[in-house]
N, C-alpha and C. Protein backbone atom coordinates (compact mmCIF):
# COMPACT_ATOMS: atom_id res chain seq x y z
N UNK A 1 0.84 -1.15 0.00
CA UNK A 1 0.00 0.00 0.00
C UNK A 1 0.90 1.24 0.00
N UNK A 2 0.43 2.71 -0.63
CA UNK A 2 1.05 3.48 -0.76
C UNK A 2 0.28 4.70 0.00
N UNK A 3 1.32 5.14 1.04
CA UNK A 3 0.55 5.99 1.48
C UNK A 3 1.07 7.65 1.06
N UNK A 4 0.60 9.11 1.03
CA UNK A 4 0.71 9.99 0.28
C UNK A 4 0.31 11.12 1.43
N UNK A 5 0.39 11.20 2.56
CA UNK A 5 -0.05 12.12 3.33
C UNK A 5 0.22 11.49 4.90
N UNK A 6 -0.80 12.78 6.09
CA UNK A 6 -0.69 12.08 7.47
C UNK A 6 -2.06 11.70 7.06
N UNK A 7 -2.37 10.43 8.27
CA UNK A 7 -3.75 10.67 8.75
C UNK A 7 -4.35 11.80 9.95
N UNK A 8 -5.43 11.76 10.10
CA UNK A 8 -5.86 12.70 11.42
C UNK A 8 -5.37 12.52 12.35
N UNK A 9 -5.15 11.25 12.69
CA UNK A 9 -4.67 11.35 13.81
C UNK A 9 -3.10 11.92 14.38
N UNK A 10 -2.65 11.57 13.35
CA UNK A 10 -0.96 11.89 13.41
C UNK A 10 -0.93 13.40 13.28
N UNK A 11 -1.62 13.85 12.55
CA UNK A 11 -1.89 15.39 12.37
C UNK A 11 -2.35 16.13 13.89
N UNK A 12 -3.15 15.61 14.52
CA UNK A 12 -3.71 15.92 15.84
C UNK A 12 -2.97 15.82 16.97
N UNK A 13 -2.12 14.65 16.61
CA UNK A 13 -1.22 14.43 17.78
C UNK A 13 -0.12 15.36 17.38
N UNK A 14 0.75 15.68 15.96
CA UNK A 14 1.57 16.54 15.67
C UNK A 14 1.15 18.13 16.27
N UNK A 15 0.19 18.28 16.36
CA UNK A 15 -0.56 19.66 16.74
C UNK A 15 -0.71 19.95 17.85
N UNK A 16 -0.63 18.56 18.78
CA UNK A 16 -0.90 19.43 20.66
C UNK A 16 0.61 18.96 20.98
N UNK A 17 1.21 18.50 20.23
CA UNK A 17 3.33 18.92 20.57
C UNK A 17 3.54 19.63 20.27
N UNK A 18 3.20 20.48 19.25
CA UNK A 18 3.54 21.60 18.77
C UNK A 18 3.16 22.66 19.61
N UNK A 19 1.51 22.61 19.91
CA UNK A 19 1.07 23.82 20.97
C UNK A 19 1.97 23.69 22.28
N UNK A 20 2.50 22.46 22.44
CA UNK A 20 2.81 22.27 24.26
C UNK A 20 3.97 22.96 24.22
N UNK A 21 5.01 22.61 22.69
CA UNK A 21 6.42 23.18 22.74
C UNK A 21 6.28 24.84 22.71
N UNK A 22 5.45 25.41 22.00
CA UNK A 22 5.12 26.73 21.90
C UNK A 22 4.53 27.17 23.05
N UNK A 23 4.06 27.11 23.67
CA UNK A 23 3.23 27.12 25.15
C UNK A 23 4.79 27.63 26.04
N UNK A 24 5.66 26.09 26.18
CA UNK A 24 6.76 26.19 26.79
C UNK A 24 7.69 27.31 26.39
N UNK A 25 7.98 27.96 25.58
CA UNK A 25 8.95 28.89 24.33
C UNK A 25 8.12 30.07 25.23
N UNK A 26 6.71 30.23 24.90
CA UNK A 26 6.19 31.58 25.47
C UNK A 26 6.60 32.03 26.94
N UNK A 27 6.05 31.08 27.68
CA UNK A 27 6.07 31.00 29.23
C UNK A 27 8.03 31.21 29.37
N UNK A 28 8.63 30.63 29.33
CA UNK A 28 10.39 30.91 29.00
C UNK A 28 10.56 32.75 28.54
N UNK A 29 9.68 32.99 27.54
CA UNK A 29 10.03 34.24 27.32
C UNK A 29 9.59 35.19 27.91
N UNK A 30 8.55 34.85 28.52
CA UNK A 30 7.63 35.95 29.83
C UNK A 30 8.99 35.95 30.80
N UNK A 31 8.92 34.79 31.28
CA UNK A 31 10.08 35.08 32.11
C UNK A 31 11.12 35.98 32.09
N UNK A 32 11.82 35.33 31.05
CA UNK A 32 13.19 36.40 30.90
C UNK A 32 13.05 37.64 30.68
N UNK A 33 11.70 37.89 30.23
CA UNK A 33 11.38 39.17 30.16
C UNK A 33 11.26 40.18 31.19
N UNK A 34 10.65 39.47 32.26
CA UNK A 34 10.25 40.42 33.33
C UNK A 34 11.56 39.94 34.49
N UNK A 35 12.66 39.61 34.51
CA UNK A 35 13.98 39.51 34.91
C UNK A 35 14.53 40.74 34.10
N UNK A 36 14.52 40.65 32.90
CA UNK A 36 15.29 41.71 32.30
C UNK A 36 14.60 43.00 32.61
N UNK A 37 13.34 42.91 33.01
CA UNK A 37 12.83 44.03 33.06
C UNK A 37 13.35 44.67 34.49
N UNK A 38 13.23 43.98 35.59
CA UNK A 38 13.18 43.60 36.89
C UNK A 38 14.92 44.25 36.89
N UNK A 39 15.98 43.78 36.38
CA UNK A 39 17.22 44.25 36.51
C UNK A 39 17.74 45.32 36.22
N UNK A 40 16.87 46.11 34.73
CA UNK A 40 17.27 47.05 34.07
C UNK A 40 16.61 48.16 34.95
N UNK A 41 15.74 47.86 36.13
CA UNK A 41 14.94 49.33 37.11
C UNK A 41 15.85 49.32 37.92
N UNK A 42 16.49 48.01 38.41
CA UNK A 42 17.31 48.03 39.87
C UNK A 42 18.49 49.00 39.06
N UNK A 43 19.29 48.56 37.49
CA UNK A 43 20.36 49.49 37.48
C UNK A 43 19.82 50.68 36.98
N UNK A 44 18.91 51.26 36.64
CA UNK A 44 18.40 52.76 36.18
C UNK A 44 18.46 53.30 37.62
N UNK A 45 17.56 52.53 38.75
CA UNK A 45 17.66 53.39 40.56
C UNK A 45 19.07 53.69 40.66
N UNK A 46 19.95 52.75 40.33
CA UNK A 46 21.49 52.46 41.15
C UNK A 46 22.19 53.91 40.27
N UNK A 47 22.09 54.22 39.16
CA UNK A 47 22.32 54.68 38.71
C UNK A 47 22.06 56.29 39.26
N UNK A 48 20.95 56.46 39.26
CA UNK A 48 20.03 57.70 39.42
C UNK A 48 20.67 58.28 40.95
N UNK A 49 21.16 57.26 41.07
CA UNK A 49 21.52 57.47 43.06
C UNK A 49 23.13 57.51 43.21
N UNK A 50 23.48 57.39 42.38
CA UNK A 50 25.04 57.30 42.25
C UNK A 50 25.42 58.67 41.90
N UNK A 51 24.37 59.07 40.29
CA UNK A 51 24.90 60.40 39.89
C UNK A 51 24.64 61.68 40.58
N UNK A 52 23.34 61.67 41.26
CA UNK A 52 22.78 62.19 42.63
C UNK A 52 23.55 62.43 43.75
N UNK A 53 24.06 61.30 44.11
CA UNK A 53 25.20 61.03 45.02
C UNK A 53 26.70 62.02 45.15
N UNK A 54 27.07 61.58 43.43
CA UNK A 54 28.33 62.54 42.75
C UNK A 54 27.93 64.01 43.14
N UNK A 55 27.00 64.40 42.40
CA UNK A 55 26.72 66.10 42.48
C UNK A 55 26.51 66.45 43.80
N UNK A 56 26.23 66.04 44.95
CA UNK A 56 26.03 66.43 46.21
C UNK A 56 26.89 66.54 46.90
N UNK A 57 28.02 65.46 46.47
CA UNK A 57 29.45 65.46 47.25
C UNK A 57 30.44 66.32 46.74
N UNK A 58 30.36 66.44 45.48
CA UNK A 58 30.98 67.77 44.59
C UNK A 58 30.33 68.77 45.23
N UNK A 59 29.96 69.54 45.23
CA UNK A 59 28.74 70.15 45.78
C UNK A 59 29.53 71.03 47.05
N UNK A 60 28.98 69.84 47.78
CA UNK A 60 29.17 70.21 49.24
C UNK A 60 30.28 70.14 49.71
N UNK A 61 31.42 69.86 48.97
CA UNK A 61 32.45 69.97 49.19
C UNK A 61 33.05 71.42 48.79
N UNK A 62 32.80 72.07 47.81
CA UNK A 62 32.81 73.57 47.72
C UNK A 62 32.52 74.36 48.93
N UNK A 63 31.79 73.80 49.53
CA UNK A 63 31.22 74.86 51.29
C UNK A 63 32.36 75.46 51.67
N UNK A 64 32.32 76.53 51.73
CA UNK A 64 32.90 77.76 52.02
C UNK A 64 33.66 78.44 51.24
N UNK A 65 34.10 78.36 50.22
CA UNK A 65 34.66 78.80 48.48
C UNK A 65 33.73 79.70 48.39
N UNK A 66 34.12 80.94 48.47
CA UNK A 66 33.23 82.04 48.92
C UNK A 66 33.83 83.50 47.88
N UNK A 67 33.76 83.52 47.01
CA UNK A 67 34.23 84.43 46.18
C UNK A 67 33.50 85.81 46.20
N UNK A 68 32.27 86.01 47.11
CA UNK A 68 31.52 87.21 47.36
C UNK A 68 31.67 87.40 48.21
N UNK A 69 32.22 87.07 49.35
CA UNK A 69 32.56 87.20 50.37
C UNK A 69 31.62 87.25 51.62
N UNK A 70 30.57 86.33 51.54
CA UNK A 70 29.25 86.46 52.05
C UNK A 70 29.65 86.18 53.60
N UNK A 71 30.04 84.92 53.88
CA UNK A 71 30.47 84.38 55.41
C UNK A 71 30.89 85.78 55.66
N UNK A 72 31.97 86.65 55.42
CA UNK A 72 32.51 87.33 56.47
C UNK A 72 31.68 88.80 56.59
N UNK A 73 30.93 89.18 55.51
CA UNK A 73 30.17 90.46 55.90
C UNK A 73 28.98 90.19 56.17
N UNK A 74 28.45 88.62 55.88
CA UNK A 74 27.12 88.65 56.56
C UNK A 74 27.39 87.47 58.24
N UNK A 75 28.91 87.44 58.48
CA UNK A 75 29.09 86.91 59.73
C UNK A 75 27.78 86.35 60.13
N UNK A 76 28.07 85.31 59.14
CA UNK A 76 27.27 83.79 59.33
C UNK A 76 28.82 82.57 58.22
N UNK A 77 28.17 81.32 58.75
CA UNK A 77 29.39 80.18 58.93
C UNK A 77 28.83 80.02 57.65
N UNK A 78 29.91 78.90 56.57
CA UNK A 78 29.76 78.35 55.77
C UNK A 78 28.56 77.35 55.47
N UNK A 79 28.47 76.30 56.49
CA UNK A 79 27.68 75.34 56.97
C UNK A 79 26.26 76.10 57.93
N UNK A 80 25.43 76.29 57.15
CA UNK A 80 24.53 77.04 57.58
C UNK A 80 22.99 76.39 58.62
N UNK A 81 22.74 75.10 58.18
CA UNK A 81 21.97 74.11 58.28
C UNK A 81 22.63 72.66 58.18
N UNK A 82 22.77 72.51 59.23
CA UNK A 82 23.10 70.57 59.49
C UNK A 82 22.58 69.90 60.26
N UNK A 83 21.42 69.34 59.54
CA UNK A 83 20.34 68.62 60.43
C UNK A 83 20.79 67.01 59.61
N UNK A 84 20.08 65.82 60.25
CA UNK A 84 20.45 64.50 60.16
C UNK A 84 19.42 64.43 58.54
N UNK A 85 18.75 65.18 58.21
CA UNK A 85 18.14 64.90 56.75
C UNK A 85 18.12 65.78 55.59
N UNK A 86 18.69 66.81 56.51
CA UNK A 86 18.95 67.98 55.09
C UNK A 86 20.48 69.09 55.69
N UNK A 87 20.70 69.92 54.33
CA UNK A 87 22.13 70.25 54.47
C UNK A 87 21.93 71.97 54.07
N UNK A 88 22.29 73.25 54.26
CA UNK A 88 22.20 74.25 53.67
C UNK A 88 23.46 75.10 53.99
N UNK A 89 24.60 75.09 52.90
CA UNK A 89 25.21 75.78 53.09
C UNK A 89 26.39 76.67 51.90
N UNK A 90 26.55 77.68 52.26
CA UNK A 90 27.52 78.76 51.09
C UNK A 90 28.68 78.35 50.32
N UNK A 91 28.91 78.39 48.92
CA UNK A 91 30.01 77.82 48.29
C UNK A 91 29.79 78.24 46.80
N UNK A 92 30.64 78.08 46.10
CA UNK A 92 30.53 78.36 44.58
C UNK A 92 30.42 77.47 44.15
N UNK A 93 29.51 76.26 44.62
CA UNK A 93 29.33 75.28 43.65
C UNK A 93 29.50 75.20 42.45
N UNK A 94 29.10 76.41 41.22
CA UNK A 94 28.86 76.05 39.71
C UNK A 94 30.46 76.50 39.32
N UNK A 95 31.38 76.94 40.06
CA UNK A 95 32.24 77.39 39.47
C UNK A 95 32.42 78.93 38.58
N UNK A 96 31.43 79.76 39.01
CA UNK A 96 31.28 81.11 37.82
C UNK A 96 31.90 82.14 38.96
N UNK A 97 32.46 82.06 40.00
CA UNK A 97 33.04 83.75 40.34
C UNK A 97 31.64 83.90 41.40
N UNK A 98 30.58 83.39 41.78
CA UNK A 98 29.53 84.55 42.36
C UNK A 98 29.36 82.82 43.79
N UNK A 99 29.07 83.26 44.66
CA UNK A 99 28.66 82.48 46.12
C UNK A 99 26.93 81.98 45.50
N UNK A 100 27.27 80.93 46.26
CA UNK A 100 25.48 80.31 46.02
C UNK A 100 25.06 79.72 47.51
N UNK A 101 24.01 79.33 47.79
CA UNK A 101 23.65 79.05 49.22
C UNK A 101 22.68 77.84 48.69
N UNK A 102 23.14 76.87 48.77
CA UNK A 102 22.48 75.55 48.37
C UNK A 102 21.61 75.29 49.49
N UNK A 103 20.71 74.04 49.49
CA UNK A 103 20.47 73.24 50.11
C UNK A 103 19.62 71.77 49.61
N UNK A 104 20.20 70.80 50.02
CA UNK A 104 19.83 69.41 49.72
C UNK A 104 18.83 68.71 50.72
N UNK A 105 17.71 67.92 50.49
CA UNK A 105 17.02 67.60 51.39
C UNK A 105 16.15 66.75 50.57
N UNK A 106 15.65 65.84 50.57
CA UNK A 106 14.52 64.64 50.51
C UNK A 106 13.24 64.81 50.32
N UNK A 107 12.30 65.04 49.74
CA UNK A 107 10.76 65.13 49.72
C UNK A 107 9.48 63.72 49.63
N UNK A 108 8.93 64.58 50.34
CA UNK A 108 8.01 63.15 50.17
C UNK A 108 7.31 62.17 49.67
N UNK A 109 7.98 62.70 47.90
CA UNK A 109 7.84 61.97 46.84
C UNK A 109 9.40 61.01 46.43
N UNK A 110 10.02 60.73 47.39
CA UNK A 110 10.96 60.26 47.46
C UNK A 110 11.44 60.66 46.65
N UNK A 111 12.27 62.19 46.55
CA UNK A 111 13.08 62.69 45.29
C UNK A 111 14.37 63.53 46.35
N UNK A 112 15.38 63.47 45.93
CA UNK A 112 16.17 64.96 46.82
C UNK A 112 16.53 65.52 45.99
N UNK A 113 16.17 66.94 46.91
CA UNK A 113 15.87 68.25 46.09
C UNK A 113 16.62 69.41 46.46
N UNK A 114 17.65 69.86 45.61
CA UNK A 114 18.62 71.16 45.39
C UNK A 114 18.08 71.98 44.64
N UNK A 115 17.68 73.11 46.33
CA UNK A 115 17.42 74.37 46.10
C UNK A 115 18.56 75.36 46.58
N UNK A 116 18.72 76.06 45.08
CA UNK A 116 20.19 76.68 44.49
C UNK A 116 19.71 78.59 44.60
N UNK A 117 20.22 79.53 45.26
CA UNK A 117 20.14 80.95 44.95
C UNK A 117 21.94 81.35 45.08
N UNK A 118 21.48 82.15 44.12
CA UNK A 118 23.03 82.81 43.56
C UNK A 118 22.92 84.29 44.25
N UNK A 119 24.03 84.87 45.15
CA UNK A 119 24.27 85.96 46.05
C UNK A 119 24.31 87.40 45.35
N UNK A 120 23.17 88.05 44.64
CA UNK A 120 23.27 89.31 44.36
C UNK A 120 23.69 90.38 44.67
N UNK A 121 24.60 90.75 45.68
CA UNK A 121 25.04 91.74 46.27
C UNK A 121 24.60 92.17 47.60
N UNK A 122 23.46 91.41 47.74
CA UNK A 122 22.87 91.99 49.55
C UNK A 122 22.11 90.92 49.62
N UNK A 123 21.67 90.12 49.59
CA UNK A 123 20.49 88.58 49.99
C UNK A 123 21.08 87.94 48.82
N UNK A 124 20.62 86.79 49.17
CA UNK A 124 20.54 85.03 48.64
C UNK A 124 18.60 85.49 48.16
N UNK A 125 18.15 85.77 46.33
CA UNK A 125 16.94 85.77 46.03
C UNK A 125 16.24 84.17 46.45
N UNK A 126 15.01 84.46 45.89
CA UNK A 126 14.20 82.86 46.22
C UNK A 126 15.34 81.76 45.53
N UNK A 127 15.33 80.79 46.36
CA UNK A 127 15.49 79.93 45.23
C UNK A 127 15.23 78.91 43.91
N UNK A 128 15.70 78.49 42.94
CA UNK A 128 15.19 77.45 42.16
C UNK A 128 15.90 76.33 42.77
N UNK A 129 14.76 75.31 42.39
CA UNK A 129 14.70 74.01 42.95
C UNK A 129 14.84 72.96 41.74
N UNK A 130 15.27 72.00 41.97
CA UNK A 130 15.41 70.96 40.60
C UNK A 130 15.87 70.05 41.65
N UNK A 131 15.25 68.88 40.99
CA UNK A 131 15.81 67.20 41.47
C UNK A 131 16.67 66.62 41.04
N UNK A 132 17.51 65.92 42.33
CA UNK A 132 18.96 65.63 41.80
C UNK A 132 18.84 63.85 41.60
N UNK A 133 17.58 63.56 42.50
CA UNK A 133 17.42 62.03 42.18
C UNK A 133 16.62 61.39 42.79
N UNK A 134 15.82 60.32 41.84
CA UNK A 134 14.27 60.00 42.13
C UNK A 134 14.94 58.33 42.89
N UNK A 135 13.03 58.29 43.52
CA UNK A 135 13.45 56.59 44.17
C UNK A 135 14.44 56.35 45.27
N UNK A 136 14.84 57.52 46.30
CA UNK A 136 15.17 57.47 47.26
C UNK A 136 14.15 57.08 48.47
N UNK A 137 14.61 56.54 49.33
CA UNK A 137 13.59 56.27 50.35
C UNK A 137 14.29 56.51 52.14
N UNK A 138 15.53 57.09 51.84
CA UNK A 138 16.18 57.78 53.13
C UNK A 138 17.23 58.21 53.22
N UNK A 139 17.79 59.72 53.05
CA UNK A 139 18.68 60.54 53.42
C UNK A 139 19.04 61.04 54.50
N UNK A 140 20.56 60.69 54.51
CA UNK A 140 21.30 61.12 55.94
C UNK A 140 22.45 61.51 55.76
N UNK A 141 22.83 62.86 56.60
CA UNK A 141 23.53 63.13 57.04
C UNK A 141 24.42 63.18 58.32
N UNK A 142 25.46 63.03 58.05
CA UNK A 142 26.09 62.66 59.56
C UNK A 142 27.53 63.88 59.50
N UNK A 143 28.41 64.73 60.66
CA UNK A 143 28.68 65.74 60.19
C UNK A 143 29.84 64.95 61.45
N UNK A 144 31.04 65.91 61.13
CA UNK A 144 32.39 65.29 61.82
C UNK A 144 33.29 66.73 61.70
N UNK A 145 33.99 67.20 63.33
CA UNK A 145 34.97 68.02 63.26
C UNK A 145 36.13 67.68 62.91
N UNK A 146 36.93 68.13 62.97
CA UNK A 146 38.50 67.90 62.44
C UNK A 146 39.28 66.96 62.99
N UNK A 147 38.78 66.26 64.31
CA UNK A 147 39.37 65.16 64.71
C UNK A 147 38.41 64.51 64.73
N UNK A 148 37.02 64.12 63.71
CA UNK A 148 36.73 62.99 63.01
C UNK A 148 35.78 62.40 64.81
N UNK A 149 34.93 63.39 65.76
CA UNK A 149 34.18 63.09 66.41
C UNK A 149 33.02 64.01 66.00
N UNK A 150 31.78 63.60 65.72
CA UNK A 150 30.51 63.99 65.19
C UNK A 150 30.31 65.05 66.28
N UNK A 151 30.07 65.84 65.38
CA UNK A 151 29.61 67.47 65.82
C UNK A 151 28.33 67.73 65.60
N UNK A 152 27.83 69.07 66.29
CA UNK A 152 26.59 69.85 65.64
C UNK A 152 26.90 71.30 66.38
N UNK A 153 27.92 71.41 65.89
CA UNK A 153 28.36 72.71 66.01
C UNK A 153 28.90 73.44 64.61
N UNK A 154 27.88 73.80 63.57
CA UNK A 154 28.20 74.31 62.56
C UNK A 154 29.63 75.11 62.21
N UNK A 155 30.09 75.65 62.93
CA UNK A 155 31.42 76.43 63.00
C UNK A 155 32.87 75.34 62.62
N UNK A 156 32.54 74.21 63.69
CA UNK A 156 33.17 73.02 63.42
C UNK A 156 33.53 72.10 62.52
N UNK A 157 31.92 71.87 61.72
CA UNK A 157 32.01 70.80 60.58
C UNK A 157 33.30 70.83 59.69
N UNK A 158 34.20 69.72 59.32
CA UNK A 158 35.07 69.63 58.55
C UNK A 158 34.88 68.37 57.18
N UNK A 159 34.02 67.43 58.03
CA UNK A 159 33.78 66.61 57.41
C UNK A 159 32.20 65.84 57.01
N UNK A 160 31.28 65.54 56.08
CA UNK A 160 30.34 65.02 56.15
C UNK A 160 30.34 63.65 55.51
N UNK A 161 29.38 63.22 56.04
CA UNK A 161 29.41 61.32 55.35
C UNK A 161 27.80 61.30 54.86
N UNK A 162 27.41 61.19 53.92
CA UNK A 162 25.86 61.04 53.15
C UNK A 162 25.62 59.87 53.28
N UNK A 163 24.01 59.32 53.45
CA UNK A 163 24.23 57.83 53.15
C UNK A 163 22.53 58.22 52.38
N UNK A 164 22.80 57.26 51.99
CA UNK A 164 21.08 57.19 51.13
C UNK A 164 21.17 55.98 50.77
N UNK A 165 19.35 55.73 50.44
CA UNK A 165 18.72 54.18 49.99
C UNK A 165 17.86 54.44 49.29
N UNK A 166 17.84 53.68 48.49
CA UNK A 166 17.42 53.77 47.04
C UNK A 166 16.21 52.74 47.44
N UNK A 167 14.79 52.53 46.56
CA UNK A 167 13.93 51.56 46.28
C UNK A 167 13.63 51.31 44.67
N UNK A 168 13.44 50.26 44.04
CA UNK A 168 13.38 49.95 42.76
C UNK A 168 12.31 50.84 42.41
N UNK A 169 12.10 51.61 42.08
CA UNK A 169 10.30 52.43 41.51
C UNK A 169 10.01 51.74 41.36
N UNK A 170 10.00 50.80 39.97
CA UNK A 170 8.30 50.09 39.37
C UNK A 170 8.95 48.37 38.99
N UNK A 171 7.85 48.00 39.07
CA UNK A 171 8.38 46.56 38.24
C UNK A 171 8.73 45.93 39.95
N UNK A 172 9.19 44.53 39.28
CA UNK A 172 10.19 43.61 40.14
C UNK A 172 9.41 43.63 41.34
N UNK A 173 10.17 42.70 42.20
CA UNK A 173 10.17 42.23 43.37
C UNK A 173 10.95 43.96 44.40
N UNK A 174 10.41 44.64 44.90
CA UNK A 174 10.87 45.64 45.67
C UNK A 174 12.11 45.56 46.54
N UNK A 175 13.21 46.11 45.94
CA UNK A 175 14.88 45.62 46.75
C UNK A 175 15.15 47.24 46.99
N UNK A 176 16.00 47.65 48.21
CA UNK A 176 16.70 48.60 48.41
C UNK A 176 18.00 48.24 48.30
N UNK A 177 18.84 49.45 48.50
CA UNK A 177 20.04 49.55 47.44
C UNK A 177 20.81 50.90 48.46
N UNK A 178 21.86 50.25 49.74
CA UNK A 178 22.60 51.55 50.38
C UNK A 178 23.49 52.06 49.09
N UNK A 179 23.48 53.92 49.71
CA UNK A 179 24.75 54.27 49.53
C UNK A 179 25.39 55.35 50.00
N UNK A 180 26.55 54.93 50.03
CA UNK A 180 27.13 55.98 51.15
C UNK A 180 28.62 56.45 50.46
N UNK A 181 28.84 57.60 50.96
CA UNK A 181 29.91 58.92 50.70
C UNK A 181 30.71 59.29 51.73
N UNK A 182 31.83 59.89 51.69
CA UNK A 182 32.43 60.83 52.67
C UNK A 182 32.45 61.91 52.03
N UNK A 183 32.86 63.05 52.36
CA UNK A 183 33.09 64.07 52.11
C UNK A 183 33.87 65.35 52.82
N UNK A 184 34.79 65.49 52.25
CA UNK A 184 36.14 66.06 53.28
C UNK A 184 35.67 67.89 52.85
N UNK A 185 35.49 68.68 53.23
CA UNK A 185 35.23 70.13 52.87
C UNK A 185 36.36 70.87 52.93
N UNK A 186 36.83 71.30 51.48
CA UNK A 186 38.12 71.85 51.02
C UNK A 186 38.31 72.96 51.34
N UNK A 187 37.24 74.02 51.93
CA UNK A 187 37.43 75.27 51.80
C UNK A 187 37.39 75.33 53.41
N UNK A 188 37.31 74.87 54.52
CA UNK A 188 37.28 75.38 55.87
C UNK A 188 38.02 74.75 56.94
């Protein structure tokens, strides 16, 4: 006998291996998908908190680089505000010749937020505010005199240590993420 084709049945049975192997292929690719998805938020946070991190320690390490000469005719300290969650103090951060009076601090949209005024000749105007980095979930400051025992005597500060924690925003399984800084202050 000559046969020239499948029968049904072989056809039917060829057809639910086929769905089961395709079934398996899909479910495999969901997966890896939402891993890749899941990894690429943890390094976008890690990221966001690192470069955040950079500009604050640059930053605040300028404190007291005073090219207007604000500390000594408005006899007030460099380090103006040093509380355990936010920071406010005088320096030329941007580098242009003129004093600025920063301050860094956390909001309750888990963002920290540098609010920047540049020294016009007699006051620090309002300031502008801009976010230095999202998906934080706790900022700290910790402040150290010159022999490296924690102060809160603004006059004192020589040294600060930042620490912050990051949370994944969206996606994934919810992981935090320390990070922490020193920061030696060049100008006092």
């Amino acid at each position: 006998m000559h046969r020239n084709g499948f029968t049904l049945l072989e056809t039917v049975i060829f057809s639910a291996i086929f769905v089961l192997v395709m079934m398996a292929v899909y479910t495999t690719y969901i997966t890896t998908q939402a891993t890749f998805t899941a990894e690429l938020n943890k390094i976008e946070v890690q990221q966001n908190a690192w470069v955040g991190m950079e500009r604050m320690s640059r930053e605040i390490r300028s404190a007291g680089f005073d090219p207007s000469d604000v500390v000594t005719t408005q006899s007030t300290t460099p380090i103006q505000v040093a509380n355990a969650n936010d920071i406010t103090f005088i320096g030329d951060v941007d580098g242009d010749g003129n004093t600025d009076q920063v301050r860094y601090s956390l909001n309750e949209n888990g963002q920290i937020i540098q609010e920047s005024s540049t020294w016009n000749g007699v006051d620090f105007p309002a300031p502008t505010e801009s976010v230095v980095a999202d998906g934080v979930i706790a900022l700290a400051f910790t402040y150290f005199d010159a022999s490296d025992t924690v102060t809160a005597t603004l006059a004192d500060i020589r040294r600060i240590t930042i620490d912050l924690r990051t949370r994944e925003a969206r996606g994934g399984r919810p992981a935090t993420f320390p990070l922490a800084t020193d920061v030696r202050l060049r100008n006092l």
